[in-house]
N, C-alpha and C. Protein backbone atom coordinates (compact mmCIF):
# COMPACT_ATOMS: atom_id res chain seq x y z
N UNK A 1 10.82 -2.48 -19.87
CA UNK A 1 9.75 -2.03 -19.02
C UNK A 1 10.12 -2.34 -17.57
N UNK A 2 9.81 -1.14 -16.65
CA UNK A 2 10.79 -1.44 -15.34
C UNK A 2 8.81 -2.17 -14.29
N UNK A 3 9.40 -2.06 -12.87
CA UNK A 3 7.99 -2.78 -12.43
C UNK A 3 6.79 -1.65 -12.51
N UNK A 4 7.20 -0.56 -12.47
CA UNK A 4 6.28 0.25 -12.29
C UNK A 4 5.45 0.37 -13.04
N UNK A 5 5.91 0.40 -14.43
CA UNK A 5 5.00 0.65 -15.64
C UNK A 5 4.33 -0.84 -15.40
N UNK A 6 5.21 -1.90 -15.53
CA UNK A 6 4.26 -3.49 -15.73
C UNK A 6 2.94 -3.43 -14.32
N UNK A 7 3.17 -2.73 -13.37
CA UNK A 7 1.90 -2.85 -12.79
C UNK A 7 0.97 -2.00 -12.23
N UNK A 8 1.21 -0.73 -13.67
CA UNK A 8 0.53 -0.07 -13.33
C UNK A 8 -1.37 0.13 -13.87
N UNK A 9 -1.36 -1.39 -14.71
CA UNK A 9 -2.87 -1.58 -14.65
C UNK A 9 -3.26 -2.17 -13.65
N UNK A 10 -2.76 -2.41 -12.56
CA UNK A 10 -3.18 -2.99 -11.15
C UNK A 10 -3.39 -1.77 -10.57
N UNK A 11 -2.64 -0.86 -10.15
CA UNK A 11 -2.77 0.38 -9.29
C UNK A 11 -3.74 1.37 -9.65
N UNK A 12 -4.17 1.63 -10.87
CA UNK A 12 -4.69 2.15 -11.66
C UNK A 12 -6.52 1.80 -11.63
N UNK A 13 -6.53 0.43 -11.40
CA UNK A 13 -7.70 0.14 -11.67
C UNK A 13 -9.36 0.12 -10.82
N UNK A 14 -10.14 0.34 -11.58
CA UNK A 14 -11.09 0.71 -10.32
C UNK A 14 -12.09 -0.50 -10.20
N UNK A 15 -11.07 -1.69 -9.85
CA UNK A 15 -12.18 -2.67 -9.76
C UNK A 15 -12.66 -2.86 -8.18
N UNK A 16 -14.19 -3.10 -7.92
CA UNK A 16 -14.39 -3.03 -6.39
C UNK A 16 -13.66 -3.03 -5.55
N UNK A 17 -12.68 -4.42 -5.77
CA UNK A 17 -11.40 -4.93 -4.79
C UNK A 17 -10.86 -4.01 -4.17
N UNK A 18 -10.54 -2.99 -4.71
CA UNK A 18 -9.46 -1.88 -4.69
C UNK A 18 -10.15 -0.55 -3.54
N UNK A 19 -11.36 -0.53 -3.58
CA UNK A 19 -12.36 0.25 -2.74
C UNK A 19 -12.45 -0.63 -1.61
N UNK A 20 -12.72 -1.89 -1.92
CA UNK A 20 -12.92 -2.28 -0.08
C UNK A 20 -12.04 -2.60 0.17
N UNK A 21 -10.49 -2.50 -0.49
CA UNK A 21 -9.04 -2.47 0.71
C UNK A 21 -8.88 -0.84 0.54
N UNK A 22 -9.49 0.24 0.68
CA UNK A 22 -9.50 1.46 0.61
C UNK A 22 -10.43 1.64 1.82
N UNK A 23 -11.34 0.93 1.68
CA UNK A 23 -12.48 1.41 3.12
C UNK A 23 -11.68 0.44 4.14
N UNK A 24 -11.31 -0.25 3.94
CA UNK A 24 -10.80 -1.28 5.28
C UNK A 24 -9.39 -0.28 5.40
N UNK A 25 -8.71 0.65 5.14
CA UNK A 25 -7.85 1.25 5.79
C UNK A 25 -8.17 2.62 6.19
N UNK A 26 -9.28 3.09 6.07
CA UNK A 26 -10.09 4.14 6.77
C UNK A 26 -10.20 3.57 7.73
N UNK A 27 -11.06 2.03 8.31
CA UNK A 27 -11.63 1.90 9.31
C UNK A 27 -10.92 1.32 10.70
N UNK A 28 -9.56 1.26 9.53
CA UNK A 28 -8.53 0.10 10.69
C UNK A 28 -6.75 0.98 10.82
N UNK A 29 -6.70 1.12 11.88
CA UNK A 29 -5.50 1.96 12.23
C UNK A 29 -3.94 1.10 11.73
N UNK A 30 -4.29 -0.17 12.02
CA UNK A 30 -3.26 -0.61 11.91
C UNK A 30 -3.06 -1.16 10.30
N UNK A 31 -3.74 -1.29 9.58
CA UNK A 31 -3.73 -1.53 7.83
C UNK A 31 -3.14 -0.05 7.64
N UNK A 32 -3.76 1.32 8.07
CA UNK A 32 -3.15 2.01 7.45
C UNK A 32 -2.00 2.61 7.49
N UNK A 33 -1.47 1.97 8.86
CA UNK A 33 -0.38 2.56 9.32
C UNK A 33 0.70 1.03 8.33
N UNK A 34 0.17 0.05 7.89
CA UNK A 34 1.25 -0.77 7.24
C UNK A 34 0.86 -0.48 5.60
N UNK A 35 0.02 0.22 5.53
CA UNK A 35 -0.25 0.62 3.87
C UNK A 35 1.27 2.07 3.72
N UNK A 36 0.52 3.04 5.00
CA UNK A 36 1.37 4.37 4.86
C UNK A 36 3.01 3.97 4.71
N UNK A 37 3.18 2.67 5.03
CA UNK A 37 4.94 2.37 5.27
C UNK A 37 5.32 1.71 4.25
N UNK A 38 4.48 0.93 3.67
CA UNK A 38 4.90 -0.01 2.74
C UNK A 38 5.55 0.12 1.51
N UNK A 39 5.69 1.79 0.78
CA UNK A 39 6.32 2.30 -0.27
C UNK A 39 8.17 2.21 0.78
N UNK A 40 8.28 2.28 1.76
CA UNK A 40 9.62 2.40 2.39
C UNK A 40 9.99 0.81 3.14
N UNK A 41 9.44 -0.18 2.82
CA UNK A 41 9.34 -1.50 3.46
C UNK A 41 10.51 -2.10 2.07
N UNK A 42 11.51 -2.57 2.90
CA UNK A 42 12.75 -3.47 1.81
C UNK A 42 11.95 -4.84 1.25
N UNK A 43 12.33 -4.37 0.09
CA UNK A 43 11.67 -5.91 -0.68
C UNK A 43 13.18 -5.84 -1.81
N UNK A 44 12.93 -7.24 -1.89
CA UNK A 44 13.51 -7.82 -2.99
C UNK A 44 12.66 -8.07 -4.28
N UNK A 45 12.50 -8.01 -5.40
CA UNK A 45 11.55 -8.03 -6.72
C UNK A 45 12.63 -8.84 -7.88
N UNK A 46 11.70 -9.94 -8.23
CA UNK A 46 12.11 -10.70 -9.79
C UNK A 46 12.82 -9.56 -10.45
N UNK A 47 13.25 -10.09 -11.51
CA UNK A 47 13.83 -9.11 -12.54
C UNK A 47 12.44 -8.63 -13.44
N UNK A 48 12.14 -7.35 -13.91
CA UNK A 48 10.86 -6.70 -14.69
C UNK A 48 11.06 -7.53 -15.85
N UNK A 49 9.06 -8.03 -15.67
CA UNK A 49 9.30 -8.47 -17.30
C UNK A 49 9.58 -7.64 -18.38
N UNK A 50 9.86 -8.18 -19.72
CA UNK A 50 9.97 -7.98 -21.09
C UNK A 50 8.99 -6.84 -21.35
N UNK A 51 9.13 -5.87 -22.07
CA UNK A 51 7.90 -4.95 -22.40
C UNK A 51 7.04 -5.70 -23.26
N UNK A 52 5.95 -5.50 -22.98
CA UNK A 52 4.67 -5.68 -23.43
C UNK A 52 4.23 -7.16 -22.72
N UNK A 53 3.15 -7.55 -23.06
CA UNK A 53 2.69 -9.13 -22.56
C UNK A 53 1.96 -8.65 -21.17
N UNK A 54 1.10 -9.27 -20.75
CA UNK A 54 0.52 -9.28 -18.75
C UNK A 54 1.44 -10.30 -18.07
N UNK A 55 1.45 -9.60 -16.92
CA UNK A 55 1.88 -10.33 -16.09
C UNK A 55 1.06 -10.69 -15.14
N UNK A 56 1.50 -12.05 -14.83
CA UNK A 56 1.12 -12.84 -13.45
C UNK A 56 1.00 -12.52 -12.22
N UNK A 57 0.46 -11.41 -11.60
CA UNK A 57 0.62 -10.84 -10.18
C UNK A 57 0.88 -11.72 -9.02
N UNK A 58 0.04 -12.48 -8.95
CA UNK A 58 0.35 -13.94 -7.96
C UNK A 58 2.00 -14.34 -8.08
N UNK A 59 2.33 -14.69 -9.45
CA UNK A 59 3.56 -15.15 -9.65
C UNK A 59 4.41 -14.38 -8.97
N UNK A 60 4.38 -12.76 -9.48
CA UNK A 60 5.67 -12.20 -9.26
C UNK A 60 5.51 -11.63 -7.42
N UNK A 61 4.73 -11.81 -6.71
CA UNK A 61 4.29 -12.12 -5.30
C UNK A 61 5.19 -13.14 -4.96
N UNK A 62 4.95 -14.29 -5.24
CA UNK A 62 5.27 -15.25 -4.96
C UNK A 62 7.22 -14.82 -4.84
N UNK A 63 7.85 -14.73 -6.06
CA UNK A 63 9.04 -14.25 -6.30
C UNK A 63 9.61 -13.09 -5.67
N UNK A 64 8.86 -12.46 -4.88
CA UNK A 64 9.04 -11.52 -4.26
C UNK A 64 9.33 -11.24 -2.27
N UNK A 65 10.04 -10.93 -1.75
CA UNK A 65 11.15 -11.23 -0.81
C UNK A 65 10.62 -10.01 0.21
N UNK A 66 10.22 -10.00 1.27
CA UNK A 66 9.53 -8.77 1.88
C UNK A 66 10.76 -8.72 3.37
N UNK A 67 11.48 -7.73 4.10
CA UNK A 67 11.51 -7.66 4.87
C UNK A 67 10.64 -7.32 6.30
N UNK A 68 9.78 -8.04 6.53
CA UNK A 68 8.83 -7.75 7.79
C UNK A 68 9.29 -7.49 8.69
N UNK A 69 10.55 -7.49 9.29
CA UNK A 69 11.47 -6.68 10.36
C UNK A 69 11.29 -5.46 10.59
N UNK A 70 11.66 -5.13 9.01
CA UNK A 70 11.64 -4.02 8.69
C UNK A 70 10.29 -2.99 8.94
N UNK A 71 9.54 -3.79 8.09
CA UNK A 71 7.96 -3.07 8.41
C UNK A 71 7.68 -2.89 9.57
N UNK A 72 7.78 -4.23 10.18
CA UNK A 72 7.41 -3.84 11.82
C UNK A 72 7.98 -2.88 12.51
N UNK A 73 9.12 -2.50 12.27
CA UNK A 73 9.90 -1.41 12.92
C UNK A 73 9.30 0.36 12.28
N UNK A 74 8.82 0.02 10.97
CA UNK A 74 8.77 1.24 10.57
C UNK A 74 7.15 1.82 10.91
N UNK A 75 6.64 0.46 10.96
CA UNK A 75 5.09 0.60 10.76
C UNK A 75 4.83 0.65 12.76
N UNK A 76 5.69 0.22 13.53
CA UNK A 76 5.48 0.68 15.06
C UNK A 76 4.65 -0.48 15.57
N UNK A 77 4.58 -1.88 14.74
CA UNK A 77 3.43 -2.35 14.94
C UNK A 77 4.15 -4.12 15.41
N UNK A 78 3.35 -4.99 16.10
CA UNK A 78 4.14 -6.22 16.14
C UNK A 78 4.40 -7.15 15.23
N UNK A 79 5.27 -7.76 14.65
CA UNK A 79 5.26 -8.73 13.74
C UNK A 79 4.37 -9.76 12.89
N UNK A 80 4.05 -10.19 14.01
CA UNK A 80 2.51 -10.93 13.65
C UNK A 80 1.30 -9.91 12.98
N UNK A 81 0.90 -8.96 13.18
CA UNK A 81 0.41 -7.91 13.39
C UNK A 81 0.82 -7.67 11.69
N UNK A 82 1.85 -7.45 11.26
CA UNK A 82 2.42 -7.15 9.94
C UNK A 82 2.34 -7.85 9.13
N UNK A 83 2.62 -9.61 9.60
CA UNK A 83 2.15 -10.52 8.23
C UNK A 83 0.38 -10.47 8.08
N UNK A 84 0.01 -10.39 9.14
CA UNK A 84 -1.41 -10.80 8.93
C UNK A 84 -2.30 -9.50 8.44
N UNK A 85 -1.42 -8.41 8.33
CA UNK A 85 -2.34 -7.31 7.53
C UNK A 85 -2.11 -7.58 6.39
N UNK A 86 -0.30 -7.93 5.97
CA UNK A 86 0.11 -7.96 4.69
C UNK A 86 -0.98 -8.63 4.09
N UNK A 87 -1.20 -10.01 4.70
CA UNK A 87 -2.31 -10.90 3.85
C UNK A 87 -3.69 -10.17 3.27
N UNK A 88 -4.20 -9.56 4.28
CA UNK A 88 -5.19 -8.51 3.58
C UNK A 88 -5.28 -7.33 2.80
N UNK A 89 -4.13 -6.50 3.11
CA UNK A 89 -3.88 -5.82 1.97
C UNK A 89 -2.99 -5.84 0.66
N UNK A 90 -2.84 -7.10 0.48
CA UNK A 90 -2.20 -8.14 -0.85
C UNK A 90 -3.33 -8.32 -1.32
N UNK A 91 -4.38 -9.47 -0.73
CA UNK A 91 -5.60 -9.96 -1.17
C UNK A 91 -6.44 -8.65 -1.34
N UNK A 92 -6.73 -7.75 -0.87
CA UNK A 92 -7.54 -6.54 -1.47
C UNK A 92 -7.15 -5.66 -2.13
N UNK A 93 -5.64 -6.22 -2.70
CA UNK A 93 -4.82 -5.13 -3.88
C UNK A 93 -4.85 -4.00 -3.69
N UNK A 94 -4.45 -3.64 -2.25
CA UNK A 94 -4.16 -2.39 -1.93
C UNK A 94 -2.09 -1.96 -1.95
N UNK A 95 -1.90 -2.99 -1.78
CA UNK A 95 -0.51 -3.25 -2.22
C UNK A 95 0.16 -3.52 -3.18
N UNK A 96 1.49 -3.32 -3.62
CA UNK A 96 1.99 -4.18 -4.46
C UNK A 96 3.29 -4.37 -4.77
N UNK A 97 3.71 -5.29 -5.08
CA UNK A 97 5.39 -5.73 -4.97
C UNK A 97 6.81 -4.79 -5.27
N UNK A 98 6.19 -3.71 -6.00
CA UNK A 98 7.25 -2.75 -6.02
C UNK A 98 7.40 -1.45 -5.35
N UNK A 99 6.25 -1.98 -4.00
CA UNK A 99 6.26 -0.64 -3.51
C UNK A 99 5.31 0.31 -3.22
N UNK A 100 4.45 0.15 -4.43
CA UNK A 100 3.65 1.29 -4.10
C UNK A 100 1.83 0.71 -3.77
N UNK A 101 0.35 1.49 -4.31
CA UNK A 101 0.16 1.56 -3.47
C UNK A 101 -1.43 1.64 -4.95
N UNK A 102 -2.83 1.13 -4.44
CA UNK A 102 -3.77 1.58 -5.31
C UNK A 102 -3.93 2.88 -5.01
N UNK A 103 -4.14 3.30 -6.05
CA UNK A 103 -5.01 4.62 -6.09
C UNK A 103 -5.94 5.09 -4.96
N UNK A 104 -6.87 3.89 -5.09
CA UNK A 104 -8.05 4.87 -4.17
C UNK A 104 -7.30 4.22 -2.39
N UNK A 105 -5.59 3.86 -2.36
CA UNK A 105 -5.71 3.55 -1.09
C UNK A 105 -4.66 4.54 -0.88
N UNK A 106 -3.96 5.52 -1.04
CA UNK A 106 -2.97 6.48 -2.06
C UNK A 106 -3.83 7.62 -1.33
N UNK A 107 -5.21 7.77 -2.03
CA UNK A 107 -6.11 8.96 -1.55
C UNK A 107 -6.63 8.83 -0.41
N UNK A 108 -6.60 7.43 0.36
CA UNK A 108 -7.15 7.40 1.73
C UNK A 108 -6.02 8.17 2.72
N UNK A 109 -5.38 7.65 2.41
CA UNK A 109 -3.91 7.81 3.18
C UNK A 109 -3.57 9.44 2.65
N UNK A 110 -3.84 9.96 2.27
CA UNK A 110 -3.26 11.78 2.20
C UNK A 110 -4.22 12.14 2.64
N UNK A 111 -5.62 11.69 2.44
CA UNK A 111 -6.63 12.29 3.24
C UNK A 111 -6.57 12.33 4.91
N UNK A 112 -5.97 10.54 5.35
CA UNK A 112 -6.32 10.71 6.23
C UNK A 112 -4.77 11.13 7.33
N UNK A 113 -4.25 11.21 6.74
CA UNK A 113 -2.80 11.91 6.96
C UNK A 113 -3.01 13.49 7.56
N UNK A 114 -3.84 14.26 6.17
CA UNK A 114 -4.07 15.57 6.21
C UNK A 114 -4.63 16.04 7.28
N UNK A 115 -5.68 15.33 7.60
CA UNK A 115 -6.92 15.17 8.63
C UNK A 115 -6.10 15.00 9.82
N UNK A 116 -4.94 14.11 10.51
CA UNK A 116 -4.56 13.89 11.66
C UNK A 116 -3.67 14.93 12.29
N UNK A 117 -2.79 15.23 10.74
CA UNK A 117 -2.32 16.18 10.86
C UNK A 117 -2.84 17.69 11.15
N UNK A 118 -3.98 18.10 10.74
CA UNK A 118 -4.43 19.16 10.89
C UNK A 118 -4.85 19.09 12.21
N UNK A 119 -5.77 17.99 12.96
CA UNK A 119 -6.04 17.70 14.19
C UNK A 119 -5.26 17.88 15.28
N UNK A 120 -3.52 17.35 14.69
CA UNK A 120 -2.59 17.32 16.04
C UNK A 120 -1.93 19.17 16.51
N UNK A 121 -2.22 19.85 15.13
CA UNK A 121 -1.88 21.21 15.33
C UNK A 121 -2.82 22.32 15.16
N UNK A 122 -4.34 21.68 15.43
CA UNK A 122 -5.23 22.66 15.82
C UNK A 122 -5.81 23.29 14.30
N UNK A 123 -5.61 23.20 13.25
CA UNK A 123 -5.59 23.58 12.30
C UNK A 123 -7.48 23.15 11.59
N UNK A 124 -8.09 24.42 11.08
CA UNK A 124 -9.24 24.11 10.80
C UNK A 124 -9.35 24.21 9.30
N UNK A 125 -10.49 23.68 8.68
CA UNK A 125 -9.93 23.92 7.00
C UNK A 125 -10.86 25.20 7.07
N UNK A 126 -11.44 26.41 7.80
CA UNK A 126 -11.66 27.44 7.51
C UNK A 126 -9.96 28.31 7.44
N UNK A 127 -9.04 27.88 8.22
CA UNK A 127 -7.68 28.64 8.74
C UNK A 127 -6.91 28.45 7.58
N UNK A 128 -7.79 27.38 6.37
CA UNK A 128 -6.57 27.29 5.00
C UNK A 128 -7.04 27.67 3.73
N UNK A 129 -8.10 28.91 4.48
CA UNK A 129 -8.73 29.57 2.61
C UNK A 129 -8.39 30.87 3.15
C-alpha cells in the first residue's frame, strides 16, 4: 500500500475539521496560496506502511521532512509566513504528508482558481453556456 491509498481516509473525510480549514482558505489569501502549492512542495515521507492496519497521522508528520524554501519560493510568500500557515493547515487537515490535499479544500481551490481566473480575463459564466 503506497501513501496515497494509506491516507486516503483522511482526505476523504467529512469531519467538521476539514470544512473549517476549507473556509479558512476562502477567507485567507495566503493559506490558499500555500494549500494551491503544497501538492508541488519537496517533502521527504517514511517508507508506506504495510497494507492494511491505521495509521498514526501525527507519527508519520512527525517522520516527515518538508522543504519550506521551497514553498516559500513557490507559494511567493515569506518564510515565516509558510511555517506558520503550515501549522494551521496541518492542524485543520487540510494538508497532508504526501502531498495532496482534503477534499472540500481541493474544491475551494478550483473554485476559487476558476473564479480569479475568469476575473483576470473578463470572462462571465453567461460567456460559458
Amino acid at each position: 500500500m503506497g501513501w496515497h491509498e494509506a491516507l486516503l481516509p483522511y482526505r476523504a473525510s467529512d469531519d467538521p475539521q476539514g470544512f473549517l480549514g476549507a473556509a479558512l482558505l476562502a477567507q485567507d489569501q495566503q493559506l490558499f496560496r500555500l494549500a494551491a502549492t503544497w501538492p508541488l512542495v519537496k517533502k521527504v515521507l517514511p517508507p508506506p506502511p504495510v497494507s492494511g492496519g491505521r495509521i498514526d497521522l501525527d507519527q508519520v508528520w512527525e517522520q516527515t521532512r518538508i522543504d519550506f524554501e521551497d514553498w516559500a519560493d513557490l507559494a511567493q510568500l515569506p518564510p515565516l509566513a509558510v511555517v506558520l500557515g503550515f501549522r494551521t493547515l496541518k492542524g485543520a487537515r487540510v494538508v497532508f504528508p504526501d502531498g495532496s490535499l482534503s477534499h472540500q479544500a481541493e474544491s475551494v481551490i478550483k473554485r476559487g482558481a476558476a473564479t480569479a481566473f475568469m476575473a483576470a480575463t473578463g470572462i462571465s459564466g453567461k460567456d460559458l453556456k
